[in-house]
PDB file of N, CA and C in Angstrom:
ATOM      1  N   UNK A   1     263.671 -42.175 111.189  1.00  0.00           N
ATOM      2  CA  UNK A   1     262.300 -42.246 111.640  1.00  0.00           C
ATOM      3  C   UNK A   1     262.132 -43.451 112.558  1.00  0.00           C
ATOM      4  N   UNK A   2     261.879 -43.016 113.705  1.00  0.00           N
ATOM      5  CA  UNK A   2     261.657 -44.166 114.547  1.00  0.00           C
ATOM      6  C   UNK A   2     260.492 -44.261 115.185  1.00  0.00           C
ATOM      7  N   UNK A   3     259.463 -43.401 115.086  1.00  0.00           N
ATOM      8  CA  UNK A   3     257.860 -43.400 115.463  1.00  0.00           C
ATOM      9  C   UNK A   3     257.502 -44.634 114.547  1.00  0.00           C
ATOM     10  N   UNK A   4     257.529 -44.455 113.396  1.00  0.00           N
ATOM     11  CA  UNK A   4     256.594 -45.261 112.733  1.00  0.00           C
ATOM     12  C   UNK A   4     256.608 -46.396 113.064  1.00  0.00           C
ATOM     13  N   UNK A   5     257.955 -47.382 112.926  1.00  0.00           N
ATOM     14  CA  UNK A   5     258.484 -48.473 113.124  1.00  0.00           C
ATOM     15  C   UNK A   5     258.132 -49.305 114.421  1.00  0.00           C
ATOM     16  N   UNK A   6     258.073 -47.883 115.613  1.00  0.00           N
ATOM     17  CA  UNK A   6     257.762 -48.330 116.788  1.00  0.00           C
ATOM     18  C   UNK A   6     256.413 -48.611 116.733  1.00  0.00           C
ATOM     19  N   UNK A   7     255.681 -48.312 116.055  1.00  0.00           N
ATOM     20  CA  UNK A   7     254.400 -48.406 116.225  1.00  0.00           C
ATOM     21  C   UNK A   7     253.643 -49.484 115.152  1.00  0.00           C
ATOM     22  N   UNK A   8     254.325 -50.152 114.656  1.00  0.00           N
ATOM     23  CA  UNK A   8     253.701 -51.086 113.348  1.00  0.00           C
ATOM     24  C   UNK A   8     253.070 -52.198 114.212  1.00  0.00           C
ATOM     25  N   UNK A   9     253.467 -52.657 115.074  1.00  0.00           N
ATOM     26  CA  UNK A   9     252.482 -53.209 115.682  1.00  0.00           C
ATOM     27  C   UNK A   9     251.288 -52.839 116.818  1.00  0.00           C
ATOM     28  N   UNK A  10     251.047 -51.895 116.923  1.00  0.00           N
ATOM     29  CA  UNK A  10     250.673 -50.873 117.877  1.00  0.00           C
ATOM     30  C   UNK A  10     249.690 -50.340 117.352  1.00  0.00           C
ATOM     31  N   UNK A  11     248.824 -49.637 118.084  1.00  0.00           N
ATOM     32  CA  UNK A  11     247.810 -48.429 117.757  1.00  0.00           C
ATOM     33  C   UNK A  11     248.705 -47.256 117.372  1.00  0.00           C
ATOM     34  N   UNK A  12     247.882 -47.200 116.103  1.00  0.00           N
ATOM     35  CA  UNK A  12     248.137 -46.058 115.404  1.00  0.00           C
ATOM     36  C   UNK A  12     247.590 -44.471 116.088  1.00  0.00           C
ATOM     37  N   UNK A  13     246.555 -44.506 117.482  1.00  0.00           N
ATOM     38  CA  UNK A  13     246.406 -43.471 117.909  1.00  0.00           C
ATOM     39  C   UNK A  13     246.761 -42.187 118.247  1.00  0.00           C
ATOM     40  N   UNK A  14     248.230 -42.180 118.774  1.00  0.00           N
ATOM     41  CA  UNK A  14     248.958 -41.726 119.037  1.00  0.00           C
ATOM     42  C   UNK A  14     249.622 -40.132 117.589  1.00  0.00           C
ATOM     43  N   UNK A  15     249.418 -41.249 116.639  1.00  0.00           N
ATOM     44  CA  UNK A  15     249.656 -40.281 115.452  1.00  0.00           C
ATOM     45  C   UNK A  15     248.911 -39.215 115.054  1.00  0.00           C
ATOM     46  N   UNK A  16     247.386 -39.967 115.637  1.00  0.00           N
ATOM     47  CA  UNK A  16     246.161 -38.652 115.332  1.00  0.00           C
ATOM     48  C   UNK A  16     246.070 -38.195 116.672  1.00  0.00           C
ATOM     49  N   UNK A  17     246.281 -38.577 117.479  1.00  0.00           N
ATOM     50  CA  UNK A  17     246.660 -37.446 118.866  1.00  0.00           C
ATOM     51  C   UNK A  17     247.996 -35.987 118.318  1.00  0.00           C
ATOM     52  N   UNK A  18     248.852 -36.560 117.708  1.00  0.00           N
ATOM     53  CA  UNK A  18     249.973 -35.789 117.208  1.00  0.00           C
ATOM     54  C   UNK A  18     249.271 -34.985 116.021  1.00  0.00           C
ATOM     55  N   UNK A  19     248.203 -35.588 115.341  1.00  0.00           N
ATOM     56  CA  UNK A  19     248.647 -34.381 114.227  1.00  0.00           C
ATOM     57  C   UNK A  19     247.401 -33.134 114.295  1.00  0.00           C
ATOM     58  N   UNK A  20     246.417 -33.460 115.407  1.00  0.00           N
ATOM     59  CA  UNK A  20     245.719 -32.701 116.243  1.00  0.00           C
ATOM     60  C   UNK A  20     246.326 -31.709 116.981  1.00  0.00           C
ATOM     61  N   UNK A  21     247.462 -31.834 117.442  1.00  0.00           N
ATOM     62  CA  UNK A  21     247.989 -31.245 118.202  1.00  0.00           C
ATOM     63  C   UNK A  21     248.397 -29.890 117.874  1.00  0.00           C
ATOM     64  N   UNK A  22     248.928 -28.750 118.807  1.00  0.00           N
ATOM     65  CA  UNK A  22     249.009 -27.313 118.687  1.00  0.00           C
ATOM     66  C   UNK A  22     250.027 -27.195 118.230  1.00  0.00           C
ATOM     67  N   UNK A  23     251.192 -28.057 118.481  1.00  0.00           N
ATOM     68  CA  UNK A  23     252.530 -28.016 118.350  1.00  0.00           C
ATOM     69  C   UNK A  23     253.119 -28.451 116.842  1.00  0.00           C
ATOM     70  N   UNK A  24     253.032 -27.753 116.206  1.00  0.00           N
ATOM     71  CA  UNK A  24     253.740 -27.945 115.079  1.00  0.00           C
ATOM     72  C   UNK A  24     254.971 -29.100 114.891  1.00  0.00           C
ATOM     73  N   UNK A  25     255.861 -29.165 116.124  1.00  0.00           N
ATOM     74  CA  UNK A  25     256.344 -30.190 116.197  1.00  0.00           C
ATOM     75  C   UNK A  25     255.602 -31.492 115.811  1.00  0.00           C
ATOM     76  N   UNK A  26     254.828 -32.265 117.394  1.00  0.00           N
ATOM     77  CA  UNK A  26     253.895 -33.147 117.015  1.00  0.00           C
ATOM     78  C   UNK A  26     252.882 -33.730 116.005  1.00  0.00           C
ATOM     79  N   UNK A  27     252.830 -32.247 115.196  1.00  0.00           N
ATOM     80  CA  UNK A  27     252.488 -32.848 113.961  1.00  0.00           C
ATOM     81  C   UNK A  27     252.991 -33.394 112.681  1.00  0.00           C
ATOM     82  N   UNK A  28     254.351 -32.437 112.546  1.00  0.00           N
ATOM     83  CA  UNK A  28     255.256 -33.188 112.197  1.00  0.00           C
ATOM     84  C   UNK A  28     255.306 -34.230 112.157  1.00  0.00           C
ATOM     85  N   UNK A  29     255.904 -34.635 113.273  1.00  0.00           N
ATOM     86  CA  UNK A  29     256.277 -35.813 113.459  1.00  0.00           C
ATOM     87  C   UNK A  29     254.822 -36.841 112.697  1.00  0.00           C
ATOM     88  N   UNK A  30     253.365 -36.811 113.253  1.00  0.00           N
ATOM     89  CA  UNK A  30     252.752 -37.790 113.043  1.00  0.00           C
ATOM     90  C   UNK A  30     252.927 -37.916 111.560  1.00  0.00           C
ATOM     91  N   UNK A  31     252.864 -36.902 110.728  1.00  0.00           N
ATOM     92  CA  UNK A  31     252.928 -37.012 109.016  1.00  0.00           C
ATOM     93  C   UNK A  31     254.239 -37.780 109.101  1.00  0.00           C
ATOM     94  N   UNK A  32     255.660 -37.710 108.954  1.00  0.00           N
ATOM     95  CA  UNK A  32     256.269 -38.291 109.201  1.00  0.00           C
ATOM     96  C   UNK A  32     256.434 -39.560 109.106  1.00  0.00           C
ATOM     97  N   UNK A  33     256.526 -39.873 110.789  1.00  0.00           N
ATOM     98  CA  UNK A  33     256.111 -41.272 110.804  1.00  0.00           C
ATOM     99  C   UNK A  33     255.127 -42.035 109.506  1.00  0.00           C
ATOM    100  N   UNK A  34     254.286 -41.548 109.208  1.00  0.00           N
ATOM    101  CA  UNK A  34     253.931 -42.228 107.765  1.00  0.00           C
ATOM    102  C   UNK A  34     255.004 -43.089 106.806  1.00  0.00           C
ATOM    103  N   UNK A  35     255.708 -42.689 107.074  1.00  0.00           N
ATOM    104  CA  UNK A  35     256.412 -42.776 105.677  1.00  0.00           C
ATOM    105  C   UNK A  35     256.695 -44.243 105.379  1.00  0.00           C
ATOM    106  N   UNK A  36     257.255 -44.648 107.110  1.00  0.00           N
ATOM    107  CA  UNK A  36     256.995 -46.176 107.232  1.00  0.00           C
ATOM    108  C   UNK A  36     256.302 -46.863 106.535  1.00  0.00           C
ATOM    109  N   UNK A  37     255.327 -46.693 106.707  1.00  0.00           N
ATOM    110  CA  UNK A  37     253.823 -47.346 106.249  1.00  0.00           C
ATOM    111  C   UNK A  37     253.630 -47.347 104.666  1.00  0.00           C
ATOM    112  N   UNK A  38     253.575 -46.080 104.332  1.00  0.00           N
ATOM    113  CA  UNK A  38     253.979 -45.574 102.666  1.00  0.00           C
ATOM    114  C   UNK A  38     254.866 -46.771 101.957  1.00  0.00           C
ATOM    115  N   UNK A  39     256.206 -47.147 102.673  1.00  0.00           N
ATOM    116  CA  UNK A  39     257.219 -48.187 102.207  1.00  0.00           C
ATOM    117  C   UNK A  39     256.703 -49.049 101.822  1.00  0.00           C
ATOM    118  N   UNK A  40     255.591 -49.710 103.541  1.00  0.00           N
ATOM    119  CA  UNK A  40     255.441 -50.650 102.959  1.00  0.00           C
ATOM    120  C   UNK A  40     254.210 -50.638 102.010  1.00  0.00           C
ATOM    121  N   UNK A  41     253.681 -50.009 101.307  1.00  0.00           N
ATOM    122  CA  UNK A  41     252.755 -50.356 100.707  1.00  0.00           C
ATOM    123  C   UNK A  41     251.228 -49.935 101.521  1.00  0.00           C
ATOM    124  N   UNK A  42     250.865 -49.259 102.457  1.00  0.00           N
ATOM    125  CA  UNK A  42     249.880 -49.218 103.107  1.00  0.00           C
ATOM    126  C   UNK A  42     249.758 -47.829 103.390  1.00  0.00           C
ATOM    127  N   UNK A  43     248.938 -46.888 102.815  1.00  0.00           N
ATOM    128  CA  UNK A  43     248.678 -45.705 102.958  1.00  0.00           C
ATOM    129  C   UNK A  43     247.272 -45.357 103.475  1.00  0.00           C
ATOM    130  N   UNK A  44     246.975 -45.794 103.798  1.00  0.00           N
ATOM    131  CA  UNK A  44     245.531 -45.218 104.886  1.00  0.00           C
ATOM    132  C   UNK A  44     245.700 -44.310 105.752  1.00  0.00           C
ATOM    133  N   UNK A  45     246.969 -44.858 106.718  1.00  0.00           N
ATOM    134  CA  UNK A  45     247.780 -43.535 108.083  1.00  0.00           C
ATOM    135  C   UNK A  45     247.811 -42.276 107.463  1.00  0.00           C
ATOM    136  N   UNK A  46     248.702 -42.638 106.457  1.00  0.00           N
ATOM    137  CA  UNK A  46     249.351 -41.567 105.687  1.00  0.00           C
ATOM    138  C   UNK A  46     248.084 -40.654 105.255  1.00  0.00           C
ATOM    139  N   UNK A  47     247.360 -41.449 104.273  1.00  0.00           N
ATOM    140  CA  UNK A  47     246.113 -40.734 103.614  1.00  0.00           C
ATOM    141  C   UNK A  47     244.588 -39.649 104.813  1.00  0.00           C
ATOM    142  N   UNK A  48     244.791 -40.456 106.086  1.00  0.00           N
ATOM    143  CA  UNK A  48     243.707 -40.037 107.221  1.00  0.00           C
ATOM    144  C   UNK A  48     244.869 -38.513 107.187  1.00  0.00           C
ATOM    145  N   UNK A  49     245.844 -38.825 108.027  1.00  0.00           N
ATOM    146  CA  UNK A  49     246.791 -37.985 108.434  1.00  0.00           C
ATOM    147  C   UNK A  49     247.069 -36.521 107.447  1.00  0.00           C
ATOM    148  N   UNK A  50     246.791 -36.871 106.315  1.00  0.00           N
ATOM    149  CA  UNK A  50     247.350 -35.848 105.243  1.00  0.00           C
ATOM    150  C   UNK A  50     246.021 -35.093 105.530  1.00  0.00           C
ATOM    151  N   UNK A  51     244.602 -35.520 105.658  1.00  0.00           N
ATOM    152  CA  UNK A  51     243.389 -35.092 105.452  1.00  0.00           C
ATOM    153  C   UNK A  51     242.673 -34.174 107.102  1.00  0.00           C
ATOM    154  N   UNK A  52     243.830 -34.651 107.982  1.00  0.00           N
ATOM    155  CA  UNK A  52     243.545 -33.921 108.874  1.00  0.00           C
ATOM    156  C   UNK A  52     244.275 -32.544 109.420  1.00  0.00           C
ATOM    157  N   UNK A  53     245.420 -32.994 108.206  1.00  0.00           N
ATOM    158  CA  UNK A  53     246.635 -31.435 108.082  1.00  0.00           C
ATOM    159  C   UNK A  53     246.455 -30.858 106.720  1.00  0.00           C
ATOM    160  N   UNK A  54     245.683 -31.005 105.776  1.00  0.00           N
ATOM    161  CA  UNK A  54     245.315 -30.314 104.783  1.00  0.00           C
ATOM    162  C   UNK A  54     245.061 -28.888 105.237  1.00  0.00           C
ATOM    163  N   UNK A  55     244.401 -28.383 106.006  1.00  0.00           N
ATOM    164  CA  UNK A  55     244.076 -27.569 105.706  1.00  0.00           C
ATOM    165  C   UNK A  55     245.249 -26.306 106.984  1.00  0.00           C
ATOM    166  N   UNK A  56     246.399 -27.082 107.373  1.00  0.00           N
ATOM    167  CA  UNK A  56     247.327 -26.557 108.428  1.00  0.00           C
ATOM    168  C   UNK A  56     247.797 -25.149 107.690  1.00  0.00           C
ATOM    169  N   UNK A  57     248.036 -24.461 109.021  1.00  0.00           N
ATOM    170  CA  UNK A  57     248.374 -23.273 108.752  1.00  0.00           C
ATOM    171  C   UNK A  57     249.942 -22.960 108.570  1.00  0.00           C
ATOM    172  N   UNK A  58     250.850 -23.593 109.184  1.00  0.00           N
ATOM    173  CA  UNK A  58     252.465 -23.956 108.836  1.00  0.00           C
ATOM    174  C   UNK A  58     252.921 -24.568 107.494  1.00  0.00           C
ATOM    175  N   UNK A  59     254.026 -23.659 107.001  1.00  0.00           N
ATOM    176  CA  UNK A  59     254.497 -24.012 106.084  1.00  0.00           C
ATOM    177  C   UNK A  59     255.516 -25.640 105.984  1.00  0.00           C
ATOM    178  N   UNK A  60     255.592 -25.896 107.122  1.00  0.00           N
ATOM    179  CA  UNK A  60     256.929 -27.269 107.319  1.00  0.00           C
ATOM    180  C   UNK A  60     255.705 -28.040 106.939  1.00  0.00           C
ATOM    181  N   UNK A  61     254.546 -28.125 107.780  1.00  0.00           N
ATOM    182  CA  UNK A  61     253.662 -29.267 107.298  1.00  0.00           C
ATOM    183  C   UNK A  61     253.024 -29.312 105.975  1.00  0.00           C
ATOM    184  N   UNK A  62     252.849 -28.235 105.524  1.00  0.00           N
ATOM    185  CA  UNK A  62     252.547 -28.313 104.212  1.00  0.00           C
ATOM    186  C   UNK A  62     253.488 -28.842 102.866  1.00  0.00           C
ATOM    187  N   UNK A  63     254.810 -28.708 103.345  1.00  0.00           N
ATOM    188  CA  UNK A  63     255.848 -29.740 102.948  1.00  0.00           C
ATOM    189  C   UNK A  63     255.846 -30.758 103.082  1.00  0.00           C
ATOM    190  N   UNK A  64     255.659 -31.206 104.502  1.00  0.00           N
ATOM    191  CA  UNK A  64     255.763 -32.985 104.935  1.00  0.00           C
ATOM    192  C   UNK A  64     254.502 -33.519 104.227  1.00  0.00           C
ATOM    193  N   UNK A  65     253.298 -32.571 104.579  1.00  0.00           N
ATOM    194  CA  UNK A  65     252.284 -33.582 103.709  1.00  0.00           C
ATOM    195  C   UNK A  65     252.365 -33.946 102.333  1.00  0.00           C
ATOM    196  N   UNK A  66     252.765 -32.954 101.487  1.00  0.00           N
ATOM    197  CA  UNK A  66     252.949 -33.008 100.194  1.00  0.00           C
ATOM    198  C   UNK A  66     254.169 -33.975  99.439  1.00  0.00           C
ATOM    199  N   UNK A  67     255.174 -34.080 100.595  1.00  0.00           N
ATOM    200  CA  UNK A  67     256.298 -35.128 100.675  1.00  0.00           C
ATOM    201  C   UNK A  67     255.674 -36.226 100.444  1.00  0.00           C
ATOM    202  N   UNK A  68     254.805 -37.106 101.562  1.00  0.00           N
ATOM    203  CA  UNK A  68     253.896 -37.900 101.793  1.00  0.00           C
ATOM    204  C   UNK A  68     252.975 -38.513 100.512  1.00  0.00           C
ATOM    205  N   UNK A  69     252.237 -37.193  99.917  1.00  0.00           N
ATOM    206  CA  UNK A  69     251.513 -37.901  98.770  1.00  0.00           C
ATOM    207  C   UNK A  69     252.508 -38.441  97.620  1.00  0.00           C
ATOM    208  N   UNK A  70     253.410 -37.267  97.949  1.00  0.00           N
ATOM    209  CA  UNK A  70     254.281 -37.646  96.555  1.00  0.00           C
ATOM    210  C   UNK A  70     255.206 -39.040  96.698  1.00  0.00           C
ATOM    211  N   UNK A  71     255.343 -39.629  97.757  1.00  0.00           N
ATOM    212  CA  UNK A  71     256.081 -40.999  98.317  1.00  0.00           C
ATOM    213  C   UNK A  71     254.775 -41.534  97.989  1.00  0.00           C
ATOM    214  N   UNK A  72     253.656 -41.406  97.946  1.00  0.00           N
ATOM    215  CA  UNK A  72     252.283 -42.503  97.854  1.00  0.00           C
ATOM    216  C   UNK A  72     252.338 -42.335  96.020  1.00  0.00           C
ATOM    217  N   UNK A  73     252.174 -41.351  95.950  1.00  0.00           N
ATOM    218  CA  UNK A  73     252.143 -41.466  94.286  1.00  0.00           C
ATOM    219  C   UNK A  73     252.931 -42.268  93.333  1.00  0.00           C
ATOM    220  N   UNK A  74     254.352 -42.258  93.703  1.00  0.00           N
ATOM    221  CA  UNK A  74     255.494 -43.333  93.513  1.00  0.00           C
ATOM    222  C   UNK A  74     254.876 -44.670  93.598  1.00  0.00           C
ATOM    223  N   UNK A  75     254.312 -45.301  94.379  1.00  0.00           N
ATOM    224  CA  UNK A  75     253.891 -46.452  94.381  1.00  0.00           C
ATOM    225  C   UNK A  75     252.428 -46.775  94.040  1.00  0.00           C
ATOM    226  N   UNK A  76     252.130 -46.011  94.101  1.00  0.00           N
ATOM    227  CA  UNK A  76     249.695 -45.582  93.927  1.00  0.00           C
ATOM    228  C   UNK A  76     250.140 -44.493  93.176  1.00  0.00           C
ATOM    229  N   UNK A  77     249.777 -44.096  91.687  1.00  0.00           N
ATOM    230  CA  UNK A  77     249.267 -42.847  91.648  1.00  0.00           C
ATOM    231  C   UNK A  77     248.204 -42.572  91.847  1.00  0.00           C
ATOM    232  N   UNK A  78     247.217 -43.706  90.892  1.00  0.00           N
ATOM    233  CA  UNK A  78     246.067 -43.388  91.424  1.00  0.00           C
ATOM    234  C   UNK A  78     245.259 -42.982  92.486  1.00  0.00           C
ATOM    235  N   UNK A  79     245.997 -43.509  93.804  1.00  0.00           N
ATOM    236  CA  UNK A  79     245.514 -43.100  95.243  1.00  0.00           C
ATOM    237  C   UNK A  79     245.653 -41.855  95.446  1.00  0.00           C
ATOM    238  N   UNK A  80     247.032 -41.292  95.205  1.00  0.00           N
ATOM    239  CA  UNK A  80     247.932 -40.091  95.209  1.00  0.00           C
ATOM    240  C   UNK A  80     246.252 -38.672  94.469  1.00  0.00           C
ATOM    241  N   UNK A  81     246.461 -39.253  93.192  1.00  0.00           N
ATOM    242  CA  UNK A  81     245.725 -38.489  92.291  1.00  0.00           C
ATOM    243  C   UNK A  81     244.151 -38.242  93.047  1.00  0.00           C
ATOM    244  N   UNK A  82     243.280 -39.183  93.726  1.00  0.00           N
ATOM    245  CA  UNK A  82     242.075 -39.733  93.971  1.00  0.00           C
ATOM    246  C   UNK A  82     242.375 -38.642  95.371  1.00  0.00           C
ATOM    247  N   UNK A  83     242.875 -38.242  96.209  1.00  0.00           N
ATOM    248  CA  UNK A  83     243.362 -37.405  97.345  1.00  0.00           C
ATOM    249  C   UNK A  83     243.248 -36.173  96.950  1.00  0.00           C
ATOM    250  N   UNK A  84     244.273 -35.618  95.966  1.00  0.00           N
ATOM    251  CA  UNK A  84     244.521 -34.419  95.360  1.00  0.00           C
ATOM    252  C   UNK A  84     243.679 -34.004  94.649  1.00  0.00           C
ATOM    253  N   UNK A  85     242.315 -34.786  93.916  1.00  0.00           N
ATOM    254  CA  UNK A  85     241.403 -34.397  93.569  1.00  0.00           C
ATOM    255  C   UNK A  85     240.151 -33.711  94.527  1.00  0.00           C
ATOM    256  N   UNK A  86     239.999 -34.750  95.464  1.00  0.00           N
ATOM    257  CA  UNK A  86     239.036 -34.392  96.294  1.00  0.00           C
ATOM    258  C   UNK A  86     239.627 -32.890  97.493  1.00  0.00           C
ATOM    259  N   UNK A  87     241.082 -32.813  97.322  1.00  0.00           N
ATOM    260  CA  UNK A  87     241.140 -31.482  98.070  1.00  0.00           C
ATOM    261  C   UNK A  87     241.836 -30.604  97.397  1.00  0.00           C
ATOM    262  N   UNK A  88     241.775 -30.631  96.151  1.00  0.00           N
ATOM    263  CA  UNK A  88     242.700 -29.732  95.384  1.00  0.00           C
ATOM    264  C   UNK A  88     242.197 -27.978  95.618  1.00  0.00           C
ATOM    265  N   UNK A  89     241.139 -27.616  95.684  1.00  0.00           N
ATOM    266  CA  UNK A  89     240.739 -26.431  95.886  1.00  0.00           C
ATOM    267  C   UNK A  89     241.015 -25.705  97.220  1.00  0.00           C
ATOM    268  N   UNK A  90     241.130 -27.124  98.361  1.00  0.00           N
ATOM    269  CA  UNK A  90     241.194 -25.864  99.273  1.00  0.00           C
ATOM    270  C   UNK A  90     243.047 -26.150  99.999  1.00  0.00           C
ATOM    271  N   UNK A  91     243.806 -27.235  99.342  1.00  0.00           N
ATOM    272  CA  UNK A  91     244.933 -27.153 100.001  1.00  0.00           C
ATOM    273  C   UNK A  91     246.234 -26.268  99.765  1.00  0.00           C
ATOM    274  N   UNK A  92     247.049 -25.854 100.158  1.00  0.00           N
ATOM    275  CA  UNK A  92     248.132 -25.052 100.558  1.00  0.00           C
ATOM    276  C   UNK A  92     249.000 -25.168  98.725  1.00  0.00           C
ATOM    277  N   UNK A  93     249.455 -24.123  98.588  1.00  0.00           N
ATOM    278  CA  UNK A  93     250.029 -24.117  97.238  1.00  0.00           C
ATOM    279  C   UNK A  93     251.525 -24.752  97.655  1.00  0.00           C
ATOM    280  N   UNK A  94     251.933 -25.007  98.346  1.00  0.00           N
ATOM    281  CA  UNK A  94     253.392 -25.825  99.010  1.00  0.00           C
ATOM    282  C   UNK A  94     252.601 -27.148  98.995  1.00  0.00           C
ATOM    283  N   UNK A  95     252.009 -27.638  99.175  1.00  0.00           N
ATOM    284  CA  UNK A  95     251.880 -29.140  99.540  1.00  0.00           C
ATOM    285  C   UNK A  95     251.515 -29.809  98.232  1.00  0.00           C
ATOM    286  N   UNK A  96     250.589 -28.181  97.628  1.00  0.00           N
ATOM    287  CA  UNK A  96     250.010 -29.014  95.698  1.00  0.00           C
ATOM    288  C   UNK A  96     251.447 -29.416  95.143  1.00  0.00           C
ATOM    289  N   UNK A  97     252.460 -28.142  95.424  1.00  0.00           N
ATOM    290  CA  UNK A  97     253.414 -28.027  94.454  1.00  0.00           C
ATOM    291  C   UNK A  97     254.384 -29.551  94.686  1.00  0.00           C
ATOM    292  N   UNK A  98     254.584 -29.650  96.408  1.00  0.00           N
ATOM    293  CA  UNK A  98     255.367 -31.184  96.904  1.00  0.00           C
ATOM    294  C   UNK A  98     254.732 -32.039  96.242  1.00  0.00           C
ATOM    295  N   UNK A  99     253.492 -32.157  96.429  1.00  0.00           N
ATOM    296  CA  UNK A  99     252.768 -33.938  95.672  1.00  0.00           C
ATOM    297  C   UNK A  99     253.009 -34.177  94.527  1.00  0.00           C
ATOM    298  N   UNK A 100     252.764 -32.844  93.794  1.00  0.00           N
ATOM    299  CA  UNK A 100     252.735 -33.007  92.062  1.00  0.00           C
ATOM    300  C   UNK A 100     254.671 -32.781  91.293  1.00  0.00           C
ATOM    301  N   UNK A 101     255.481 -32.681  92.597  1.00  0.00           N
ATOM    302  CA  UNK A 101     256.998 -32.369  92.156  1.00  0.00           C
ATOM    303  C   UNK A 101     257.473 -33.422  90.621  1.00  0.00           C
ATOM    304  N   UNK A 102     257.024 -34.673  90.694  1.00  0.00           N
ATOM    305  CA  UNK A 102     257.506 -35.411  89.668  1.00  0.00           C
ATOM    306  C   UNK A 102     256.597 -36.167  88.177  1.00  0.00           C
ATOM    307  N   UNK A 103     255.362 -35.093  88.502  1.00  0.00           N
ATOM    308  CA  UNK A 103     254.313 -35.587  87.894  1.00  0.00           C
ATOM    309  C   UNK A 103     255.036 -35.099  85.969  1.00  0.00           C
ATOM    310  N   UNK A 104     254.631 -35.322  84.708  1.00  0.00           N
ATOM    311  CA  UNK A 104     254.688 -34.766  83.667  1.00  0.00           C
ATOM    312  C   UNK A 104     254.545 -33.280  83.792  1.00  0.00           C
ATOM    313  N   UNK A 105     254.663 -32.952  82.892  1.00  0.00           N
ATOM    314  CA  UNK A 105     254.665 -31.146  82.907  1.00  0.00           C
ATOM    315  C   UNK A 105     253.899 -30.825  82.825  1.00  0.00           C
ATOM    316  N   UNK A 106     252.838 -31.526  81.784  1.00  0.00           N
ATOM    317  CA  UNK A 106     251.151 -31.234  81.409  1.00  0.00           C
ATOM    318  C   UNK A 106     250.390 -31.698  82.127  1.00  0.00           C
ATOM    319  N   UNK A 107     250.446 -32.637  83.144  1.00  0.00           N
ATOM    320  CA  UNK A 107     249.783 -32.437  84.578  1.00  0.00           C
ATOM    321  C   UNK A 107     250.023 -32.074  85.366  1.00  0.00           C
ATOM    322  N   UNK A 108     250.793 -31.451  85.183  1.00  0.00           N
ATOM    323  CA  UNK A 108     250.914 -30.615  87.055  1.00  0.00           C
ATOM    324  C   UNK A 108     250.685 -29.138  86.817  1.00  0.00           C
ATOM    325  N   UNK A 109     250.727 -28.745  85.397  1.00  0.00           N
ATOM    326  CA  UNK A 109     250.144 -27.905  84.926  1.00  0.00           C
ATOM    327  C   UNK A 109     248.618 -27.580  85.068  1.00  0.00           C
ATOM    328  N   UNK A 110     248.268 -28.904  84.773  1.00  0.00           N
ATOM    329  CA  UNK A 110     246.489 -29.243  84.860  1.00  0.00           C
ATOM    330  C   UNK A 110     246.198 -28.731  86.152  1.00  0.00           C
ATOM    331  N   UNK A 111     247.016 -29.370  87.064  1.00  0.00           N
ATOM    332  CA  UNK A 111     246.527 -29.536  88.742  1.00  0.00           C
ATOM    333  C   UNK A 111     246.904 -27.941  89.187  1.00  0.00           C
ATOM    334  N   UNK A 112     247.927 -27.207  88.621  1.00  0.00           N
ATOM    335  CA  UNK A 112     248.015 -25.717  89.037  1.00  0.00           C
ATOM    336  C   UNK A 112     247.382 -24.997  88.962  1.00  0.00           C
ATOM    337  N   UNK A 113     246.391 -25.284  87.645  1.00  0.00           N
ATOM    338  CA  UNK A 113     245.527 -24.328  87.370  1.00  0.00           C
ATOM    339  C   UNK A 113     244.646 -24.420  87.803  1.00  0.00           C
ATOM    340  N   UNK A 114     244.030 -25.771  88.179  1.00  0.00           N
ATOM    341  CA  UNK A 114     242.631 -26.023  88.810  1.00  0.00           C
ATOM    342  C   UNK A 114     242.163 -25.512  89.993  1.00  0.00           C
TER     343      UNK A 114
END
């Protein structure tokens, strides 16, 4: 990953230009690039970014995003959890299933059914 890195000192614009974008590629990539950020401890990118591909129609992004929470959850659950609550009804059954991959059995159970 070399978006993110390039951009830690930089405007983050560029990422929400990308995950706007038509190209499935470019959006990619902007979720992605997150991950940087995720490392270090700072999920806002990550968290805007996930909330503007929630509701994507591609299956790759519905992976990468769900990748994403689940790298935020590792370090925040609570943040992780506080996300997945507020869009649990209307997001992609690939991205519930990525976020919640390492949760207990009896919550991710909870979150399947909901």
């Amino acid at each position: 990953m070399i978006v993110g890195p390039h951009l830690q000192d930089k405007s983050r614009k560029t990422l929400y230009t990308f995950a706007r974008s038509s190209s499935l590629w470019e959006r990619r990539i902007a979720i992605m690039a997150t991950f940087h950020y995720i490392r270090q401890n700072e999920f806002n990118t990550a968290l805007d970014i996930s909330e503007l591909l929630v509701n994507d129609r591609e299956d790759l992004i519905h992976k990468a995003v769900g990748w994403m929470l689940r790298e935020i959850g590792k370090r925040d659950l609570k943040t992780e959890e506080q996300f997945l609550k507020k869009h649990i009804t209307g997001m992609p059954r690939t991205m519930l299933r990525y976020a919640i991959e390492k949760f207990p059995e009896k919550k991710r159970k909870a979150y399947l059914n909901a």
